[in-house]
PDB file of N, CA and C in Angstrom:
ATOM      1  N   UNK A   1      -6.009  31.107 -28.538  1.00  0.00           N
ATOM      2  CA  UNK A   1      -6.683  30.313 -29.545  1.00  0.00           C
ATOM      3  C   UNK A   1      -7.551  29.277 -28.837  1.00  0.00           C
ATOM      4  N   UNK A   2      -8.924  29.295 -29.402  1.00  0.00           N
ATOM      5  CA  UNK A   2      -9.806  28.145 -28.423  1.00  0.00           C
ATOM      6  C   UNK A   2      -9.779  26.918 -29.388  1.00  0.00           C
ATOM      7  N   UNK A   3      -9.466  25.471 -28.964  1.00  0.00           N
ATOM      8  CA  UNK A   3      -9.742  24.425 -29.931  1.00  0.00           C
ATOM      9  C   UNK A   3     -10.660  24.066 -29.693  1.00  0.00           C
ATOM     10  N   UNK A   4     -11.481  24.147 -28.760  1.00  0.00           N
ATOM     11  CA  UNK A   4     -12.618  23.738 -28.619  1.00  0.00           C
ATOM     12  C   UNK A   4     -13.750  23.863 -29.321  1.00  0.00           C
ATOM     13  N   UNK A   5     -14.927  22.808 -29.337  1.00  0.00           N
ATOM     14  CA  UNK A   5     -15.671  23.168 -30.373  1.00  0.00           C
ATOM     15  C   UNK A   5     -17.051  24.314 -30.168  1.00  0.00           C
ATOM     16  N   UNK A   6     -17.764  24.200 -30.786  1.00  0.00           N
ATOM     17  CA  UNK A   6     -18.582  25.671 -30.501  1.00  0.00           C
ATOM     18  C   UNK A   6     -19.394  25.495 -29.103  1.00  0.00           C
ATOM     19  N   UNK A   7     -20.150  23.977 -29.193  1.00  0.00           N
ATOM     20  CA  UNK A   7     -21.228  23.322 -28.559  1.00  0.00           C
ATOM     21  C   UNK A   7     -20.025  23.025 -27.211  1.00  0.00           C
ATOM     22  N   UNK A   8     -19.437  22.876 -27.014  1.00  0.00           N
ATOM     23  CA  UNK A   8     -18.663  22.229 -25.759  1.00  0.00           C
ATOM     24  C   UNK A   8     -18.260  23.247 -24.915  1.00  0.00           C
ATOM     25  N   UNK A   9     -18.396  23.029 -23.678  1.00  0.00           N
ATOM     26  CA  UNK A   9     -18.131  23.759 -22.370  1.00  0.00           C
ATOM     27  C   UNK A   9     -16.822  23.472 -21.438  1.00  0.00           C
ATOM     28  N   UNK A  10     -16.427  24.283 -20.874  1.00  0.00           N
ATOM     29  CA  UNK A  10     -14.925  23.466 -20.212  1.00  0.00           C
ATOM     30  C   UNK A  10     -15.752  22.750 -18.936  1.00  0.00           C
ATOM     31  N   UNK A  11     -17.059  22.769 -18.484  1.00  0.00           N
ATOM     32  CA  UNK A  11     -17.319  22.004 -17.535  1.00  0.00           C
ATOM     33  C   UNK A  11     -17.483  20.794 -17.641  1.00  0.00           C
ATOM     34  N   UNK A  12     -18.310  20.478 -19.181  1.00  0.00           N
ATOM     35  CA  UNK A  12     -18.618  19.509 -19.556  1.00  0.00           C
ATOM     36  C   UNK A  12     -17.596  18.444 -19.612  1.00  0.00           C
ATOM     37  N   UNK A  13     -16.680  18.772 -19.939  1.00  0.00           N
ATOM     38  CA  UNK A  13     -15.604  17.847 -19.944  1.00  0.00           C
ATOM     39  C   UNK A  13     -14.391  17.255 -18.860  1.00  0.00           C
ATOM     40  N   UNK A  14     -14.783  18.216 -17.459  1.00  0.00           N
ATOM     41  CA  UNK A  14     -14.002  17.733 -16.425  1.00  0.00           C
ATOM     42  C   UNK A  14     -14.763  16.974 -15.557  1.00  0.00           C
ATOM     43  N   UNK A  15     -15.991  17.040 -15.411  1.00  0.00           N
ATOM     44  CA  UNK A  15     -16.708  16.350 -14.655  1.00  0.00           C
ATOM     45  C   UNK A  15     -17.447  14.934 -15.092  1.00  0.00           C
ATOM     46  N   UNK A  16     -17.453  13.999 -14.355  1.00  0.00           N
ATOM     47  CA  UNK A  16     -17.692  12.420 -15.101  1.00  0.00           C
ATOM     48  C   UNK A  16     -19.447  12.578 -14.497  1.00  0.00           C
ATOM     49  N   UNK A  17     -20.113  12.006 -15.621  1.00  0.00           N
ATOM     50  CA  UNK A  17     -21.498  11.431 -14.941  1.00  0.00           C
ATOM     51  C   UNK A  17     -21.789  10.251 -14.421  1.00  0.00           C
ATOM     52  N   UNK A  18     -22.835  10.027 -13.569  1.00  0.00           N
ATOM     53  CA  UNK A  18     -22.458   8.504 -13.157  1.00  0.00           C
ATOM     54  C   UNK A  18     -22.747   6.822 -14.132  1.00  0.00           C
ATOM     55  N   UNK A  19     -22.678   7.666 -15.122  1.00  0.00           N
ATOM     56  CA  UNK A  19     -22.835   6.574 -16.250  1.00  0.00           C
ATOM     57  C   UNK A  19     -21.337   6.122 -16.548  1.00  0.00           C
ATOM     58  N   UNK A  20     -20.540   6.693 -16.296  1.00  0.00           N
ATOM     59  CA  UNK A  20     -19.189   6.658 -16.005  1.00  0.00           C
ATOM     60  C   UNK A  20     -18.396   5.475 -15.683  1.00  0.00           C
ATOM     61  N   UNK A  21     -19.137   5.685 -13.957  1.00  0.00           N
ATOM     62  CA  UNK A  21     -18.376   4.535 -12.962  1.00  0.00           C
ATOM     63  C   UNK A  21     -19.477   3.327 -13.560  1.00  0.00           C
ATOM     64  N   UNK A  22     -18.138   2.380 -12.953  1.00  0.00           N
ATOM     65  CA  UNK A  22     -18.802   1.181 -13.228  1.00  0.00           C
ATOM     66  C   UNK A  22     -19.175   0.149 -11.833  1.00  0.00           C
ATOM     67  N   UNK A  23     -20.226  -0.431 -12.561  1.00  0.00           N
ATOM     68  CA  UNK A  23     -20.736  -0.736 -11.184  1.00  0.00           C
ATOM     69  C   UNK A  23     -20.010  -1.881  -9.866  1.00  0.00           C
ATOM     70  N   UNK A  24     -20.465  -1.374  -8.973  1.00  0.00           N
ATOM     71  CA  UNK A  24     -19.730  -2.193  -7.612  1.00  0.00           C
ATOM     72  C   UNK A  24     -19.471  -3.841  -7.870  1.00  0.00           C
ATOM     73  N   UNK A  25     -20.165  -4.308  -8.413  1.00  0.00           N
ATOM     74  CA  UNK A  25     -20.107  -5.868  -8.684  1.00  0.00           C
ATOM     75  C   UNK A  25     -18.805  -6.004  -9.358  1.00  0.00           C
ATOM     76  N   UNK A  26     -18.588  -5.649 -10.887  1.00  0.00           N
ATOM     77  CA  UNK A  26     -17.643  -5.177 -11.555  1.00  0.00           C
ATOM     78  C   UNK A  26     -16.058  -4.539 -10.578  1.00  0.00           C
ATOM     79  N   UNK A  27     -16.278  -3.751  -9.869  1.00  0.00           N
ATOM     80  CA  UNK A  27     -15.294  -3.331  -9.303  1.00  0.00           C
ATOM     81  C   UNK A  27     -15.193  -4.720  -8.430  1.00  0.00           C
ATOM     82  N   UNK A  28     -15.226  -5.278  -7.667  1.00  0.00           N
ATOM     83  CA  UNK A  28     -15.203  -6.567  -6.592  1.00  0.00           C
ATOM     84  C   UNK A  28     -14.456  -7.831  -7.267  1.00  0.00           C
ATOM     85  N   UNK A  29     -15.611  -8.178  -8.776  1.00  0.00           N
ATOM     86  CA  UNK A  29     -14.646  -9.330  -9.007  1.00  0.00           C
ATOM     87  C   UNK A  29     -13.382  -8.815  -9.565  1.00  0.00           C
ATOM     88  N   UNK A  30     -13.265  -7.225 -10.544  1.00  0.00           N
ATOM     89  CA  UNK A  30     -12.150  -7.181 -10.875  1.00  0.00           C
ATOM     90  C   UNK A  30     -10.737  -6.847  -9.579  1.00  0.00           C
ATOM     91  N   UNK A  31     -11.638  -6.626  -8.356  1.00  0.00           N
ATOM     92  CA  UNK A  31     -10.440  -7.257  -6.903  1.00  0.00           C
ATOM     93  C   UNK A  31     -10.501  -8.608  -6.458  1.00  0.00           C
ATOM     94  N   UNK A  32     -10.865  -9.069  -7.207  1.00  0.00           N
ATOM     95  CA  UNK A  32     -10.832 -10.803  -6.534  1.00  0.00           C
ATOM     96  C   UNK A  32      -9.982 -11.133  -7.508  1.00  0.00           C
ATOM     97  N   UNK A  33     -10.119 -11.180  -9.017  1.00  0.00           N
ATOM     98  CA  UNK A  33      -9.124 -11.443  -9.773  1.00  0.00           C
ATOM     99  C   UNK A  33      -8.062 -10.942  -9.732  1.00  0.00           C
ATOM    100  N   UNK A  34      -7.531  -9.856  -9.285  1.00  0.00           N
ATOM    101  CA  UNK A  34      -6.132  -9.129  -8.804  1.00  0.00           C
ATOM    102  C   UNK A  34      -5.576 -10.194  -7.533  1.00  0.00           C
ATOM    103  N   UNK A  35      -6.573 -10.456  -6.770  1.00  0.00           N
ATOM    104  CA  UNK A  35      -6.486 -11.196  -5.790  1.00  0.00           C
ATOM    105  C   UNK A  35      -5.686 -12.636  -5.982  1.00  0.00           C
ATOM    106  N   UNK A  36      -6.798 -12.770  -6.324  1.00  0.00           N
ATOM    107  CA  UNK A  36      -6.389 -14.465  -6.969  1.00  0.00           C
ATOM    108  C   UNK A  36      -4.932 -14.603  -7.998  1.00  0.00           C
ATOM    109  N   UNK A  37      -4.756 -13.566  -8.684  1.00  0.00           N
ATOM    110  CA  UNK A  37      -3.490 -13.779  -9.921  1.00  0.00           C
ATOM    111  C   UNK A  37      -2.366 -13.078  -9.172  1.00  0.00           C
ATOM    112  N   UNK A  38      -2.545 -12.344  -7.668  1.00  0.00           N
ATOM    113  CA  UNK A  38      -1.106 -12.057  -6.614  1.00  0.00           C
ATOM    114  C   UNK A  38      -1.127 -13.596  -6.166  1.00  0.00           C
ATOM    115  N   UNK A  39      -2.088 -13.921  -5.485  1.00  0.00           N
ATOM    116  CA  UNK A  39      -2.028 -14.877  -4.785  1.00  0.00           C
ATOM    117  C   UNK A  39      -1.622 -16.544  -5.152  1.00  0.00           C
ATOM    118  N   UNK A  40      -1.690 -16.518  -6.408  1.00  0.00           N
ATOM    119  CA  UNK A  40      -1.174 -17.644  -7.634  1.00  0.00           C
ATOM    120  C   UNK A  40       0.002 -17.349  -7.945  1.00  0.00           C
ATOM    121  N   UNK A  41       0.233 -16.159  -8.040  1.00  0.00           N
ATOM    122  CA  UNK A  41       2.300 -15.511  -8.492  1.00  0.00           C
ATOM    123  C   UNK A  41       3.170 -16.212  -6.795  1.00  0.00           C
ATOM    124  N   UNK A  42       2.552 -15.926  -5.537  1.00  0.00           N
ATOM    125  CA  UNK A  42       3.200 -15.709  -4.915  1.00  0.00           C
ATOM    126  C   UNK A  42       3.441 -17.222  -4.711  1.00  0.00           C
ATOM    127  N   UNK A  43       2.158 -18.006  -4.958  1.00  0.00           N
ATOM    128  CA  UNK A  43       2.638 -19.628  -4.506  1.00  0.00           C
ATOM    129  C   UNK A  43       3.215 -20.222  -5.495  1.00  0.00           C
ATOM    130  N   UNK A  44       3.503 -19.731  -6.631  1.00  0.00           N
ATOM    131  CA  UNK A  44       4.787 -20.050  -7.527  1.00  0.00           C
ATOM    132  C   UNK A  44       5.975 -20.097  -7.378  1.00  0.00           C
ATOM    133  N   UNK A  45       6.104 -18.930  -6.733  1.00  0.00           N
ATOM    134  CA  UNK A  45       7.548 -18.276  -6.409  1.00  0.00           C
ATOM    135  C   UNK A  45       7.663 -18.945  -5.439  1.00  0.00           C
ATOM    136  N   UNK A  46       7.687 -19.148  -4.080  1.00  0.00           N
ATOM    137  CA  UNK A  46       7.463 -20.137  -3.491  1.00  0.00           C
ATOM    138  C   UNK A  46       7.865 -21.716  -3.371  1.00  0.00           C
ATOM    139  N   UNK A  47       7.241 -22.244  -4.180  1.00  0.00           N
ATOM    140  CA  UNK A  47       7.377 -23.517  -4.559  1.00  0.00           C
ATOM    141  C   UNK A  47       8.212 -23.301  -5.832  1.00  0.00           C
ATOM    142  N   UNK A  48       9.004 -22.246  -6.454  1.00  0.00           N
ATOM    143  CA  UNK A  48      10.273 -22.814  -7.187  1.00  0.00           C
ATOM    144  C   UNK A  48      11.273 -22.526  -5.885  1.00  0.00           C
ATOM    145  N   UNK A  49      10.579 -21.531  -5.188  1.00  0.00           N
ATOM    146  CA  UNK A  49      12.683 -21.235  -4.053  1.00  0.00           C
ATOM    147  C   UNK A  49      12.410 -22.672  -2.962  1.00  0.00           C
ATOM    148  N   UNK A  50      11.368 -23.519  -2.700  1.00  0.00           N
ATOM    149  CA  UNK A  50      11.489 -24.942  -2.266  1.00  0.00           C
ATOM    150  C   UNK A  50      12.109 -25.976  -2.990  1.00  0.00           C
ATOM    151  N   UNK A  51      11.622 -26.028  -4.528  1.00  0.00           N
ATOM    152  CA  UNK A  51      12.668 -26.722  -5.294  1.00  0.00           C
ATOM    153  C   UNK A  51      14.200 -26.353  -5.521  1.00  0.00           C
ATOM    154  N   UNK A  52      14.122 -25.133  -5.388  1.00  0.00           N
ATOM    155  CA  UNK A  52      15.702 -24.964  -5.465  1.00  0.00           C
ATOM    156  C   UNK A  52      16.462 -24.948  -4.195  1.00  0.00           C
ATOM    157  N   UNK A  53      15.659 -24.524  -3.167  1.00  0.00           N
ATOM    158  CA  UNK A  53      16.250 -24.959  -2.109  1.00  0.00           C
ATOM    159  C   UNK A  53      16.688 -26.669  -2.043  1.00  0.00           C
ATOM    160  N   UNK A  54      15.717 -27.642  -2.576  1.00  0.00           N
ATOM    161  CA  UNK A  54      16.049 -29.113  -2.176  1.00  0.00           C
ATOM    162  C   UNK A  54      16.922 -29.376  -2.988  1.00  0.00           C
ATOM    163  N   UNK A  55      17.725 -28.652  -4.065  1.00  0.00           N
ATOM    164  CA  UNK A  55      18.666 -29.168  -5.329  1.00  0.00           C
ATOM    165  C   UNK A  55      20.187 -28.725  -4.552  1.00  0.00           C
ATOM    166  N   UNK A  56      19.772 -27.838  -3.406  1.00  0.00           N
ATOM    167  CA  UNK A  56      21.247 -27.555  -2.860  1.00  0.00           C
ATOM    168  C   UNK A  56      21.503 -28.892  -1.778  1.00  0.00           C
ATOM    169  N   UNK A  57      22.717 -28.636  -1.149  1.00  0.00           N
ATOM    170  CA  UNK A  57      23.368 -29.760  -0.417  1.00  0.00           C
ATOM    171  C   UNK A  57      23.257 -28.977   0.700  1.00  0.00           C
ATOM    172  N   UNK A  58      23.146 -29.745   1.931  1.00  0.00           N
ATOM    173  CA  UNK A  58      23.108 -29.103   3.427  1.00  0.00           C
ATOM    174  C   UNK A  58      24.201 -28.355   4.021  1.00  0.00           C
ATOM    175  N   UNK A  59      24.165 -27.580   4.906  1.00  0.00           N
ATOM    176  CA  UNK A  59      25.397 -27.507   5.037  1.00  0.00           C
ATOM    177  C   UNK A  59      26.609 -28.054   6.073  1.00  0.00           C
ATOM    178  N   UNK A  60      25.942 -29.197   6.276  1.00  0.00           N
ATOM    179  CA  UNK A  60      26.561 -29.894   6.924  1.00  0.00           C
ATOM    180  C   UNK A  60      27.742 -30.763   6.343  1.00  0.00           C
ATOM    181  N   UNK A  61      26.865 -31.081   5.255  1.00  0.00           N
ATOM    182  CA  UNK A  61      27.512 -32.133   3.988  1.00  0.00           C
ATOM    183  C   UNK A  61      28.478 -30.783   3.241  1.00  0.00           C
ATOM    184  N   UNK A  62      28.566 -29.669   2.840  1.00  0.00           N
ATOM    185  CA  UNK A  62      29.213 -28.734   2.430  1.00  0.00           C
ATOM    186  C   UNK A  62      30.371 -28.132   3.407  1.00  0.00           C
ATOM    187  N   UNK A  63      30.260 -28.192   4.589  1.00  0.00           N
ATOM    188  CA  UNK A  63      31.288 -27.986   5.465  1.00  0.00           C
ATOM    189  C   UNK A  63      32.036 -29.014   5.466  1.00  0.00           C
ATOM    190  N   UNK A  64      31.819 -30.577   5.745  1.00  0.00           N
ATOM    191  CA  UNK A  64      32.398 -31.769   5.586  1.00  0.00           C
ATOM    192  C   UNK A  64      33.544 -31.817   4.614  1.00  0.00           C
ATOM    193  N   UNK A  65      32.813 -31.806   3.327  1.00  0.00           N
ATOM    194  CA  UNK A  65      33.457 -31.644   2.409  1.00  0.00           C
ATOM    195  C   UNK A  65      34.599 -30.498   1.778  1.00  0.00           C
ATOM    196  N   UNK A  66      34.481 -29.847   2.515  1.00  0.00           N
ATOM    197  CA  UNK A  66      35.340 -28.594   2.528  1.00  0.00           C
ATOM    198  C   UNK A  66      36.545 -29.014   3.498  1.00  0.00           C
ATOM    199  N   UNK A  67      36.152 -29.752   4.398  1.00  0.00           N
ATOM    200  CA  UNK A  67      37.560 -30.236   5.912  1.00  0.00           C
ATOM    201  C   UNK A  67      38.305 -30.947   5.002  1.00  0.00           C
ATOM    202  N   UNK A  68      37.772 -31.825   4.121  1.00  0.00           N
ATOM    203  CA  UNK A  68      38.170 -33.272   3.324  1.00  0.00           C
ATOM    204  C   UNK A  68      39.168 -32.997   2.113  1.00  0.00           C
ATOM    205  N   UNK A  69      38.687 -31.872   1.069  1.00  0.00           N
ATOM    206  CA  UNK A  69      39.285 -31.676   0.291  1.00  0.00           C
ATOM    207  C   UNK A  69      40.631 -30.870   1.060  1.00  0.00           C
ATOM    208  N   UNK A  70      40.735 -30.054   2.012  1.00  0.00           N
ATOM    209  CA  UNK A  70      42.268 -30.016   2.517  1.00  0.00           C
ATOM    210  C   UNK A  70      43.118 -30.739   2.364  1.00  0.00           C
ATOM    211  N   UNK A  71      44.314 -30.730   2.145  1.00  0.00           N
ATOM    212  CA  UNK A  71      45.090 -31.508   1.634  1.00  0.00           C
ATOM    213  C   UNK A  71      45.764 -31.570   2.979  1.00  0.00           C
ATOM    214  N   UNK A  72      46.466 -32.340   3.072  1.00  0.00           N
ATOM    215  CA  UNK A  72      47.030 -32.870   4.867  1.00  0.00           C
ATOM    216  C   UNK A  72      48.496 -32.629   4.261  1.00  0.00           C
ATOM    217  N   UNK A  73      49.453 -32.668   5.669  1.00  0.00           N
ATOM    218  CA  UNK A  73      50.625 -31.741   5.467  1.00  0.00           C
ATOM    219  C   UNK A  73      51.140 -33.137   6.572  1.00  0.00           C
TER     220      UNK A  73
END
């Protein structure tokens, strides 16, 4: 069974014309904006694992405190 229509060719439809692609300018900024919105995710992430790093205690002060709470015999 062909669904195709009378006027249409199977070539016509696998091959793109170059009205198609879009132009190089277009392709560039839409890699600069990929660019820029990795490069904005990553200094997020970032600067929350610095804040959460500074909300923990050292482990100096965490070992300390670990000798201390022992209870003495």
């Amino acid at each position: 069974m062909d669904n195709r229509a009378d006027n249409q060719n199977s070539r016509a439809t696998t091959t793109l014309s170059r009205v198609n692609w879009l132009p190089p300018d277009y392709l560039q900024a839409a890699k600069r904006a990929r660019g820029k919105a990795l490069r904005d995710m990553i200094v997020a992430l970032v600067e929350r694992v610095k804040a959460f790093g500074a909300n923990q205690p050292s482990r100096s002060t965490v070992n300390a405190d670990a000798i201390r709470a022992t209870p003495k015999r």
